[in-house]
Protein backbone atom coordinates (compact mmCIF):
# COMPACT_ATOMS: atom_id res chain seq x y z
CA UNK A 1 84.85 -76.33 -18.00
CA UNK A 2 84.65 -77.33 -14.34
CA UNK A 3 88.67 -78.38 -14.84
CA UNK A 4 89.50 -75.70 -16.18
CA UNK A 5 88.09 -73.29 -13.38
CA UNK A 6 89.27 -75.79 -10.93
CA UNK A 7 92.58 -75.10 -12.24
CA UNK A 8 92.14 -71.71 -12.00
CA UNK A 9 91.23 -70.91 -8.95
CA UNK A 10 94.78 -73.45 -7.72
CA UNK A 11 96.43 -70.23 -9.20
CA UNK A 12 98.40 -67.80 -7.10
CA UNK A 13 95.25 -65.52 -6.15
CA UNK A 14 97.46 -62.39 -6.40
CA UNK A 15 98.24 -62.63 -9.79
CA UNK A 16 95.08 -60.40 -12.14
CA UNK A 17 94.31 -63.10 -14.45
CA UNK A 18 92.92 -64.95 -12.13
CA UNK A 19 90.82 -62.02 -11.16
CA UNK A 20 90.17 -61.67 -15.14
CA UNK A 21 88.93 -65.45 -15.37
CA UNK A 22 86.95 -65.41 -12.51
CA UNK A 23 85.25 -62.34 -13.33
CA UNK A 24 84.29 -63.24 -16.41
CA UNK A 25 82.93 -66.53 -15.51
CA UNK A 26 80.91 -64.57 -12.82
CA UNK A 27 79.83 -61.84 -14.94
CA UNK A 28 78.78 -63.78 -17.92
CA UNK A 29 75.03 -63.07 -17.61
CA UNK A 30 75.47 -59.24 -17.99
CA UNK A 31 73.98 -57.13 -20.24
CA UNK A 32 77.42 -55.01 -22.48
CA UNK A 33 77.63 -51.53 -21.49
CA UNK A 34 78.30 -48.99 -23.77
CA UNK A 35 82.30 -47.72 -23.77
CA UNK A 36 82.89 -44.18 -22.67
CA UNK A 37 86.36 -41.98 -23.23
CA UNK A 38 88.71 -41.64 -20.98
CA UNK A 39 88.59 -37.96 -19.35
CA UNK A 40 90.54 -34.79 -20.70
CA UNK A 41 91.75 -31.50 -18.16
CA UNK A 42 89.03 -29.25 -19.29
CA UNK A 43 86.56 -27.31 -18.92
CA UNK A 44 84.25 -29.00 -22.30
CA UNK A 45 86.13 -33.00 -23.00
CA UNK A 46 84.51 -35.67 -24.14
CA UNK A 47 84.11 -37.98 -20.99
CA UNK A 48 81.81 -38.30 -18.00
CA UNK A 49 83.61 -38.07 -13.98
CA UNK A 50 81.92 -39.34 -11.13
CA UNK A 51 80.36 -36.94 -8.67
CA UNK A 52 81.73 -36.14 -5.21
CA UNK A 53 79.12 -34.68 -2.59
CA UNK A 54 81.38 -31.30 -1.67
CA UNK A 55 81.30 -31.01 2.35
CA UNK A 56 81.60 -35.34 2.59
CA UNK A 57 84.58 -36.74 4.75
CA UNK A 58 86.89 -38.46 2.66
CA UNK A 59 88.69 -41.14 4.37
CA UNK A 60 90.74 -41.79 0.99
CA UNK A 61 90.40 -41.51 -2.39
CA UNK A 62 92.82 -42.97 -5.66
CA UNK A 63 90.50 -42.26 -9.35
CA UNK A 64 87.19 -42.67 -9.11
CA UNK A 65 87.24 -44.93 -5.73
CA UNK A 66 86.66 -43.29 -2.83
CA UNK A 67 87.37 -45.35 0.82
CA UNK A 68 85.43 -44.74 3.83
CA UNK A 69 84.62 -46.14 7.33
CA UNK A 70 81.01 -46.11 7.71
CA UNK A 71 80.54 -43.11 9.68
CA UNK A 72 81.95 -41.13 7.02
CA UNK A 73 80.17 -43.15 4.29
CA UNK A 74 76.89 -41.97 5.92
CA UNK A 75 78.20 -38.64 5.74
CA UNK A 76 79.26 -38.85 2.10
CA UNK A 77 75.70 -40.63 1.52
CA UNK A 78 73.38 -38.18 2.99
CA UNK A 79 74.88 -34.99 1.17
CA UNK A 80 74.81 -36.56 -2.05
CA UNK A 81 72.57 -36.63 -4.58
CA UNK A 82 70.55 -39.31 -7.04
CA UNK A 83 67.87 -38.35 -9.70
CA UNK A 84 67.65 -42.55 -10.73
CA UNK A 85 64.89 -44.26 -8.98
CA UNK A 86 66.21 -46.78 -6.07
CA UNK A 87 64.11 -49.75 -5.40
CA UNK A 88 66.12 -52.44 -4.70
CA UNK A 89 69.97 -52.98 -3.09
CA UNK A 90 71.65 -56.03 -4.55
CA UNK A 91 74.36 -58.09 -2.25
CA UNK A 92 76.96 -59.95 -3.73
CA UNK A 93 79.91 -61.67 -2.96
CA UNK A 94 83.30 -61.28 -4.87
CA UNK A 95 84.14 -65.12 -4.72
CA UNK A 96 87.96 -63.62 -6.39
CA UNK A 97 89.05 -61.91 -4.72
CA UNK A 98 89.05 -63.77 -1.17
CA UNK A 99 90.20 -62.80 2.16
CA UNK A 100 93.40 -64.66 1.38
CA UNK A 101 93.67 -61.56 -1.30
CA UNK A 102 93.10 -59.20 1.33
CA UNK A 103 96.09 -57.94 3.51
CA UNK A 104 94.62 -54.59 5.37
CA UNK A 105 95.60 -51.92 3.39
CA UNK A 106 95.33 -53.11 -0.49
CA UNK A 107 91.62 -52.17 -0.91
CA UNK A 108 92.46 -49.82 -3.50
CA UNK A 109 94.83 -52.35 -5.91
CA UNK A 110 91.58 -55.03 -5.36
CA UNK A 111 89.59 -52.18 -6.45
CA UNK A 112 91.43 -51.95 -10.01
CA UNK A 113 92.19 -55.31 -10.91
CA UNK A 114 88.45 -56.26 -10.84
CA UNK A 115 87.65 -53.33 -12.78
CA UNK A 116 90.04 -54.50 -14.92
CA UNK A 117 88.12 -57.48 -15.43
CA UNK A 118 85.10 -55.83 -16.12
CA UNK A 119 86.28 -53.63 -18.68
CA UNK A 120 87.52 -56.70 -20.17
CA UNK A 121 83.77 -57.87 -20.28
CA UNK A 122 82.61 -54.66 -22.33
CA UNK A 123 81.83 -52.59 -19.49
CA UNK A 124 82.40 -48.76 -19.31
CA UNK A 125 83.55 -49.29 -16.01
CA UNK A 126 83.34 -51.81 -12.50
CA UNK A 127 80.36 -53.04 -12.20
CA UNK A 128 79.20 -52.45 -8.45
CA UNK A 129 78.64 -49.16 -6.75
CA UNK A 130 79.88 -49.61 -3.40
CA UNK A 131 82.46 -52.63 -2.18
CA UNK A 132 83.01 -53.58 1.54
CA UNK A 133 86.02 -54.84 3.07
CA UNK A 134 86.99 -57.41 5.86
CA UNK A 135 88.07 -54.83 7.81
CA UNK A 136 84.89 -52.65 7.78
CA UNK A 137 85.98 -50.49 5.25
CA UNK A 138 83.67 -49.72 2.52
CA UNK A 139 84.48 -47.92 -1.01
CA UNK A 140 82.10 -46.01 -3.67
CA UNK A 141 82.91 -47.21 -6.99
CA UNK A 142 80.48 -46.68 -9.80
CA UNK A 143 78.44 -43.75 -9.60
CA UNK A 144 74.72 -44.08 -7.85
CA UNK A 145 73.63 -41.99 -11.05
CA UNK A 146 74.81 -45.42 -13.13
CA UNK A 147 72.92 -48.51 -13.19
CA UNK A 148 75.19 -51.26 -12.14
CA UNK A 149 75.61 -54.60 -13.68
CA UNK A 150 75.29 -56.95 -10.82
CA UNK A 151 71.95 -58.74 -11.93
CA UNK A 152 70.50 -59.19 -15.21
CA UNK A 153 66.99 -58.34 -14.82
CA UNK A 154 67.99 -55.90 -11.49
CA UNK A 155 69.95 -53.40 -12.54
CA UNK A 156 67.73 -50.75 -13.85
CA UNK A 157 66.50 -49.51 -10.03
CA UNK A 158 69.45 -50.96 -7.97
CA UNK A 159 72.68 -50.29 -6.13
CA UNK A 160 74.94 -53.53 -6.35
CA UNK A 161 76.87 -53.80 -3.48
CA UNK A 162 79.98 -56.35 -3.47
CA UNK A 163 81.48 -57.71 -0.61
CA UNK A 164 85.24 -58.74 -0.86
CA UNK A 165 85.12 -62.75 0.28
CA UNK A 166 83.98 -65.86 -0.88
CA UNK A 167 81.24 -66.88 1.52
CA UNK A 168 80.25 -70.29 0.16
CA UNK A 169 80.31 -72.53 2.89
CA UNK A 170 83.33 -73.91 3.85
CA UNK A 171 85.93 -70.96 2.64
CA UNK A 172 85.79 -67.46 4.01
CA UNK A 173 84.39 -66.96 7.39
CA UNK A 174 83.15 -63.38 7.69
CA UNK A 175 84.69 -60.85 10.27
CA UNK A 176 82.78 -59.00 12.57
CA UNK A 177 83.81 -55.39 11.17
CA UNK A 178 82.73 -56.58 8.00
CA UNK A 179 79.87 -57.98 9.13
CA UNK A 180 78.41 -54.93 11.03
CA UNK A 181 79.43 -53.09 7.71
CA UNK A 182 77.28 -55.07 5.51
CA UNK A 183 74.52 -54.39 7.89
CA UNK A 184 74.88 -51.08 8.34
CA UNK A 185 75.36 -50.08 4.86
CA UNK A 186 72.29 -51.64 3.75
CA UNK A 187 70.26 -50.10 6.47
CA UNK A 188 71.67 -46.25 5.06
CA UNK A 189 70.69 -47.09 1.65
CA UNK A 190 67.09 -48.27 2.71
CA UNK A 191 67.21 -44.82 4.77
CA UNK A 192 68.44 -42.64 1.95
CA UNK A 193 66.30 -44.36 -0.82
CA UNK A 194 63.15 -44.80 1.43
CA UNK A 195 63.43 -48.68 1.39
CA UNK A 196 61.11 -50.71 3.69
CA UNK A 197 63.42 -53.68 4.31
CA UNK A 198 62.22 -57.15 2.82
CA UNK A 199 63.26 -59.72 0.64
CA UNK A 200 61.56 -57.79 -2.40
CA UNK A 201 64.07 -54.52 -1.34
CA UNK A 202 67.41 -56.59 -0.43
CA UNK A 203 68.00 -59.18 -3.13
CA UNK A 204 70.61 -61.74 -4.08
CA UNK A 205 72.11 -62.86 -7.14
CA UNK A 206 71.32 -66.39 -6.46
CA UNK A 207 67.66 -65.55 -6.62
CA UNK A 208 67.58 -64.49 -9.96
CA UNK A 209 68.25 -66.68 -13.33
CA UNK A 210 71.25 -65.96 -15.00
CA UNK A 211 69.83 -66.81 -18.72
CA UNK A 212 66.58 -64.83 -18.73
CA UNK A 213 67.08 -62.64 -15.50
CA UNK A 214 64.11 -62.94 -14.06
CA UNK A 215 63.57 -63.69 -10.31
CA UNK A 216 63.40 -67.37 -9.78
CA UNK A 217 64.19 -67.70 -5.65
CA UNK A 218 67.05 -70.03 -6.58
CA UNK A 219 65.53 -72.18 -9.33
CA UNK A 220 67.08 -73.03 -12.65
CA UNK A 221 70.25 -71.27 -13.94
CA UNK A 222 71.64 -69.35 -11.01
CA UNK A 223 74.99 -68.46 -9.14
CA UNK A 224 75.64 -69.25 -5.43
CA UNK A 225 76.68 -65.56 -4.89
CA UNK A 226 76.34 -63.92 -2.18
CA UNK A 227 77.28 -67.67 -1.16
CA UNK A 228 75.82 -70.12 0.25
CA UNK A 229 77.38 -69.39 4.23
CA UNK A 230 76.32 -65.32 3.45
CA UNK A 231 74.30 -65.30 7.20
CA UNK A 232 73.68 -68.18 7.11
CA UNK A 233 72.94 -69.23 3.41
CA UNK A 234 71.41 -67.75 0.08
CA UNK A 235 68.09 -68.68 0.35
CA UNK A 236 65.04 -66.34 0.23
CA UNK A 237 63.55 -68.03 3.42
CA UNK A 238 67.37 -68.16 5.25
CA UNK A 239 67.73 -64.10 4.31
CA UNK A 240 64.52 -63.23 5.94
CA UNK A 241 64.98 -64.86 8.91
CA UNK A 242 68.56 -63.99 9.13
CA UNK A 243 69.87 -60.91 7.15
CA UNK A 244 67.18 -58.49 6.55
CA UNK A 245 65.50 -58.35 10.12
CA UNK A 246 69.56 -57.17 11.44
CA UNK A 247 68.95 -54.54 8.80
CA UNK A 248 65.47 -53.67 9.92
CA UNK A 249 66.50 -53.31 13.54
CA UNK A 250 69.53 -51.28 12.56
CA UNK A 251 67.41 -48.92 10.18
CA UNK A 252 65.23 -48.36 13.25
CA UNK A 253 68.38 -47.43 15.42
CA UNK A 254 69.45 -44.87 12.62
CA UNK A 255 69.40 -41.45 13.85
CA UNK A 256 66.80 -39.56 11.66
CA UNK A 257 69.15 -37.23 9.37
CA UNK A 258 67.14 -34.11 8.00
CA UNK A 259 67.76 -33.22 3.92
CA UNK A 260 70.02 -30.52 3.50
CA UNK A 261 68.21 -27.09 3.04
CA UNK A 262 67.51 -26.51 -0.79
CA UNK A 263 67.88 -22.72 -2.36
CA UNK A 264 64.73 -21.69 -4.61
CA UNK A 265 65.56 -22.41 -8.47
CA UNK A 266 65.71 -19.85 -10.22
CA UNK A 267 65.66 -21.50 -14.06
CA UNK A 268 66.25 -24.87 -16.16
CA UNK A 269 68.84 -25.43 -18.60
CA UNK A 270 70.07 -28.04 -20.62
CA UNK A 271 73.70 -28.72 -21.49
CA UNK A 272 74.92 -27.47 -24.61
CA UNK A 273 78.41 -28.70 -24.77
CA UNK A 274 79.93 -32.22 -25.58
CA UNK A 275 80.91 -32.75 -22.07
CA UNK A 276 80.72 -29.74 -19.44
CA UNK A 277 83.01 -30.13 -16.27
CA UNK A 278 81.70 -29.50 -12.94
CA UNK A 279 83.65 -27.79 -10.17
CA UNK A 280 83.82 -26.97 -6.94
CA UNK A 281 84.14 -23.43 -6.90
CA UNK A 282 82.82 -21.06 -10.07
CA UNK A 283 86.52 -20.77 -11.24
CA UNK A 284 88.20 -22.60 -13.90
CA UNK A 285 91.04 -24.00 -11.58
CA UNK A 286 88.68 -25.75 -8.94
CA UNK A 287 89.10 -29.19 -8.59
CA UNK A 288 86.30 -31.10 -10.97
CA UNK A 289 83.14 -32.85 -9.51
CA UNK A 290 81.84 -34.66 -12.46
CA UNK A 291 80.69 -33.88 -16.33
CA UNK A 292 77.30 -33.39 -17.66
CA UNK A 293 76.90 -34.82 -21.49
CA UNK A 294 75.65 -32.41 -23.64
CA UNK A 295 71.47 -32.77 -23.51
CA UNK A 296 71.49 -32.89 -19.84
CA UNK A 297 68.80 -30.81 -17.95
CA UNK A 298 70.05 -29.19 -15.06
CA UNK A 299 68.57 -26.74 -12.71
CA UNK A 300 70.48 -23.60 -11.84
CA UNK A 301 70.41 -21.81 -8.20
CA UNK A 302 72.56 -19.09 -8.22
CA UNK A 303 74.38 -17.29 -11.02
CA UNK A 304 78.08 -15.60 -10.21
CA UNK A 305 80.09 -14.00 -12.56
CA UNK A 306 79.28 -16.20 -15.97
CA UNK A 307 79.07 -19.21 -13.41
CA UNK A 308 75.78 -21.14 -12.60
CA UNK A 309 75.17 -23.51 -9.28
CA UNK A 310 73.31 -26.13 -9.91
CA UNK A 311 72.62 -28.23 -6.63
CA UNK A 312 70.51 -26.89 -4.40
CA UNK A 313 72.62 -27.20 -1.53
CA UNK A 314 76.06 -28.15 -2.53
CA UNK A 315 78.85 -25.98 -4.37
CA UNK A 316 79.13 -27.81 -7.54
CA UNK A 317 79.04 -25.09 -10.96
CA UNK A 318 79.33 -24.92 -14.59
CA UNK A 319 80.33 -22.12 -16.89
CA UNK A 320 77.03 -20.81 -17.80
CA UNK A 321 77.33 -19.75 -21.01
CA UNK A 322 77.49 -23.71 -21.82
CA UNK A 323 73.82 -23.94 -20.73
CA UNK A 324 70.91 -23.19 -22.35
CA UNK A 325 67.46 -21.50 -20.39
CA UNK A 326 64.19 -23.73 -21.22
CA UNK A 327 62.06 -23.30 -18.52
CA UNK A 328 62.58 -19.96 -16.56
CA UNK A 329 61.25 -19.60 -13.36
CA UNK A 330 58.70 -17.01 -13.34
């Protein structure tokens, strides 16, 4: 086994098998997702989209991946919103691909060949939320409404946040706009998600076992990831002295960002359809947000001509006569 990944990684980086191989090496100790269908133009299909705060700056987007700096990630962040409970933010490294993968402008062709790999594990989809970049870039990949699998055992309440390098010691050697990314990204999620900071809110891989996924600090059967030159190394003791209090003292520096207004709700629905399309305007040409499976309970704000809003504060509708009143207001 060790020759055989040894010979693997002497491969030409570039080429996606690698990417496949490594990825499932690295991913072995995740839990199979179930598979979802790929989306149809319509207004009631059979397949969930991710959503897409309306009002966010979008630096770039290809699919499902959207690319940001970070001031318009903390733009994007703020407006948008997450019913799952967030505990914990995961850090990872992508060991494959490495900086020697990286050329300035590919983030989006990394981006697909590791979810290529993943799917190739079972999943529905790639397996982190967001993924940073040695240039400071940062992308959202799965949705914050979906559990990632970055830790078995620490999925559940997390966001699993990859960062593109292997940072074992001895290979990549991080950049500074990367750097300052990582830092800063974690210290909007702890601000978003109400996150004190602390080796019980940030967590590595290499802290949990990769048979039984519990928390071990490093003992037993664990990976190196996020590597063992990640600030300085992977250990619990080397994070808190080294990683989280950067993220404390940014969080602190954070200027205080008030919620969005909210309208009053006016009744609660659940989803009636197979799949019900969200858009950004109540008309059936407006570009599509996301899709609600049918069961979902929403909660509608304004009706408009057969069309019901239902975010408080952002234009996002469904045709209303796909939704069915269980609690009215009143």
């Amino acid at each position: 086994m060790r020759q055989e990944e040894t010979r693997i990684q002497e491969l030409d980086s570039r080429i996606s098998t690698l990417i496949v191989r490594q990825e499932l090496d690295r991913r072995k100790d995740q839990e199979p997702l179930q598979q979802i269908q790929p989306a149809e133009p319509s207004d009631l299909t059979g397949a969930t989209a991710r959503s897409i705060p309306e009002g966010s700056e979008m630096r770039e987007q290809e699919g499902k991946f959207i690319l940001f700096d970070v001031a318009e990630f903390a733009i994007w962040l703020n407006a948008l919103q997450v019913t799952r409970t967030i505990s914990l933010i995961q850090n990872h490294h992508t060991y494959i691909p490495s900086y020697r993968d990286f050329n300035g402008n590919n983030q989006f062709e990394r981006l697909a060949a590791m979810e290529t790999a993943h799917l190739q594990r079972g999943f529905n989809e790639i397996a982190q939320n967001l993924t940073t970049f040695p240039d400071g870039t940062l992308a959202a990949c799965r949705p914050f409404e979906s559990a990632p699998a970055g830790i078995k055992g620490a999925n559940n309440n997390g966001i699993c946040m990859e960062n593109l390098g292997n940072f074992d010691t001895g290979h990549d050697s991080m950049t500074g706009p990367q750097r300052d990314c990582i830092i800063r990204v974690n210290a909007l999620l702890c601000q978003k998600f109400s996150l004190t900071p602390s080796s019980d809110s940030i967590v590595y891989h290499h802290w949990y076992d990769l048979t039984t996924g519990t928390r071990t600090d490093g003992k037993g059967n664990t990976k190196t990831c996020p590597g063992t030159g990640f600030f300085g190394g992977n250990a619990v003791s080397v994070a808190q002295a080294n990683f989280i209090p950067l993220i404390g003292q940014e969080l602190r520096n954070l200027p205080v960002v008030p919620p969005p207004a909210e309208s009053a709700t006016l009744f609660t629905a659940q989803v009636v359809a197979d799949s019900l399309n969200v858009r950004s305007e109540p008309d059936p040409s407006s570009g599509m947000l996301a899709a609600l499976a049918r069961g979902t309970k929403v909660q509608v704000f304004e009706e408009r001509n057969g069309w019901a809003r239902i975010d408080p504060t952002e234009s996002h509708w469904v045709k209303g006569s796909f939704l069915q009143k269980i609690d009215p207001i009143g």
